[in-house]
C-alpha atoms as a PDB file:
ATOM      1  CA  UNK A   1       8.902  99.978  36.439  1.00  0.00           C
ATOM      2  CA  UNK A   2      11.624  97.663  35.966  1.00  0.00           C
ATOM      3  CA  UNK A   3      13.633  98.737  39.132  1.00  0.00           C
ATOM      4  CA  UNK A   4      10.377  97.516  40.907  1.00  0.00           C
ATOM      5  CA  UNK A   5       9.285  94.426  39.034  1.00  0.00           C
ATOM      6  CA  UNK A   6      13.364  93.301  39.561  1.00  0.00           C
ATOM      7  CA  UNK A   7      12.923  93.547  43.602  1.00  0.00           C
ATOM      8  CA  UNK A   8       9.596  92.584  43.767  1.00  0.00           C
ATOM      9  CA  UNK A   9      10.650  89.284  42.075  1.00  0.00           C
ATOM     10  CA  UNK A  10      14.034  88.909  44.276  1.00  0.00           C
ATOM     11  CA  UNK A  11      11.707  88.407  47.332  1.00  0.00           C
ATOM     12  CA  UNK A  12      10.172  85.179  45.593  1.00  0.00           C
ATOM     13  CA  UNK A  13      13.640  84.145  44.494  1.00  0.00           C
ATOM     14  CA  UNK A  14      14.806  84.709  48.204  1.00  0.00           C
ATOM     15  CA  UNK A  15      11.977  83.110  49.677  1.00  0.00           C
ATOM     16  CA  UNK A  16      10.878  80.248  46.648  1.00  0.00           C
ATOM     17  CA  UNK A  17       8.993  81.028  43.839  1.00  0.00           C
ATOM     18  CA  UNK A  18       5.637  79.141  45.604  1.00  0.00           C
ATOM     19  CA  UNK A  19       6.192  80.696  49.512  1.00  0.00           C
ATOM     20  CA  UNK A  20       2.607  81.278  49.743  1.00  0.00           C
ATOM     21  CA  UNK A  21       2.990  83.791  51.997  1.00  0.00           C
ATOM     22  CA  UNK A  22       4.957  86.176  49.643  1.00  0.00           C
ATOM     23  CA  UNK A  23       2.716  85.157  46.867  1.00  0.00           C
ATOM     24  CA  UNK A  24      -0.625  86.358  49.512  1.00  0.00           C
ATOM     25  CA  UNK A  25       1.531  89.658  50.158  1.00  0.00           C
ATOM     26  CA  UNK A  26       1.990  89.968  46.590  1.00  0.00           C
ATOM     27  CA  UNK A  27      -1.758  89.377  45.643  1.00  0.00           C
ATOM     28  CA  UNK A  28      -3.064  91.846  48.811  1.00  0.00           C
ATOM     29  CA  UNK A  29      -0.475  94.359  48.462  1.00  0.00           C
ATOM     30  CA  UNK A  30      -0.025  94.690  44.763  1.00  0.00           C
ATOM     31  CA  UNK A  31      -2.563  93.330  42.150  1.00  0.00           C
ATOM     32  CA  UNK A  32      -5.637  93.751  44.861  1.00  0.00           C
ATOM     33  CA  UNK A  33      -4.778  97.270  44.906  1.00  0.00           C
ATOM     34  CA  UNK A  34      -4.382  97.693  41.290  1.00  0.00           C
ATOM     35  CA  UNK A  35      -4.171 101.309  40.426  1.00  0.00           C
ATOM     36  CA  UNK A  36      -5.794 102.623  43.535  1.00  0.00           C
ATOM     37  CA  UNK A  37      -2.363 103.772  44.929  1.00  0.00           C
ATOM     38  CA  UNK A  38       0.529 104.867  43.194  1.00  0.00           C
ATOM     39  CA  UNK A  39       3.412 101.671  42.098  1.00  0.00           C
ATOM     40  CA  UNK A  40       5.886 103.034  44.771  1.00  0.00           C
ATOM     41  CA  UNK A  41       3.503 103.010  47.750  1.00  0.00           C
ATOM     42  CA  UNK A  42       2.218  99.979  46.579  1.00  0.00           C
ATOM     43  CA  UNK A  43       5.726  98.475  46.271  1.00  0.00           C
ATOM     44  CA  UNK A  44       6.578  99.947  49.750  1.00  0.00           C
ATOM     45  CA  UNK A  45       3.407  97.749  50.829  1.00  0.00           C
ATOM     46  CA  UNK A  46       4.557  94.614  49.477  1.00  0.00           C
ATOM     47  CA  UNK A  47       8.799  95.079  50.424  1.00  0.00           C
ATOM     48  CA  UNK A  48       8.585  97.279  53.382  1.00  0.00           C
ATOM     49  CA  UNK A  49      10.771  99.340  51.891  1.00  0.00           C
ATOM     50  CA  UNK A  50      12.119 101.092  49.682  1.00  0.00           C
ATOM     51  CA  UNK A  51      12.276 100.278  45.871  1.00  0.00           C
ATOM     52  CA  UNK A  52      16.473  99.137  45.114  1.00  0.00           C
ATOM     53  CA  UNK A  53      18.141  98.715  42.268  1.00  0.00           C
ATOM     54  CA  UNK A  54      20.583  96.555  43.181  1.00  0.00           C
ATOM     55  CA  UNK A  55      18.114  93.310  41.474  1.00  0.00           C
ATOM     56  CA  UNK A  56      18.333  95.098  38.593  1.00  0.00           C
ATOM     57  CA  UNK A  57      21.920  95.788  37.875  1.00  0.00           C
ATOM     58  CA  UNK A  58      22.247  92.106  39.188  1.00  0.00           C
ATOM     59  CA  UNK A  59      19.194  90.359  36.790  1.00  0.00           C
ATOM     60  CA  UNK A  60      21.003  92.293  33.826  1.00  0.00           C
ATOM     61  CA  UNK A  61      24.160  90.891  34.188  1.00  0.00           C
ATOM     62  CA  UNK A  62      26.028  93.924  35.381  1.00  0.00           C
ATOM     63  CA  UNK A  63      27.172  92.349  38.781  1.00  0.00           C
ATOM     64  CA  UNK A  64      26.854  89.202  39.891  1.00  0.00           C
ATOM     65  CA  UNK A  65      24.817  87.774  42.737  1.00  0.00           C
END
């Protein structure tokens, strides 16, 4: 779960925490679908791809940005 909140939430800091239209991709792909799907394809919805864990190691301090 964390690998995928970590990415999910790089795309915003890529793009701007308010790019609406990650924030509509977001709300369509991931909390319209709620638990209709299972978090991976429903990550793979919203990225495009698959889940990394490089935002993790990165958001916990392990390597830097």
């Amino acid at each position: 779960a964390e690998v995928l909140d970590a990415d999910a939430f790089s795309l915003f800091s890529e793009r701007g925490i308010f790019d609406r239209e990650t924030a509509g991709s977001f709300r369509h792909n991931i909390l319209e679908r709620g638990g209709s799907r299972e978090p991976d394809e429903l990550f793979r919805s919203f990225r495009g791809r698959e889940p990394s864990i490089e935002p993790l190691i990165e958001r916990s301090g392990f390597r830097k940005k």
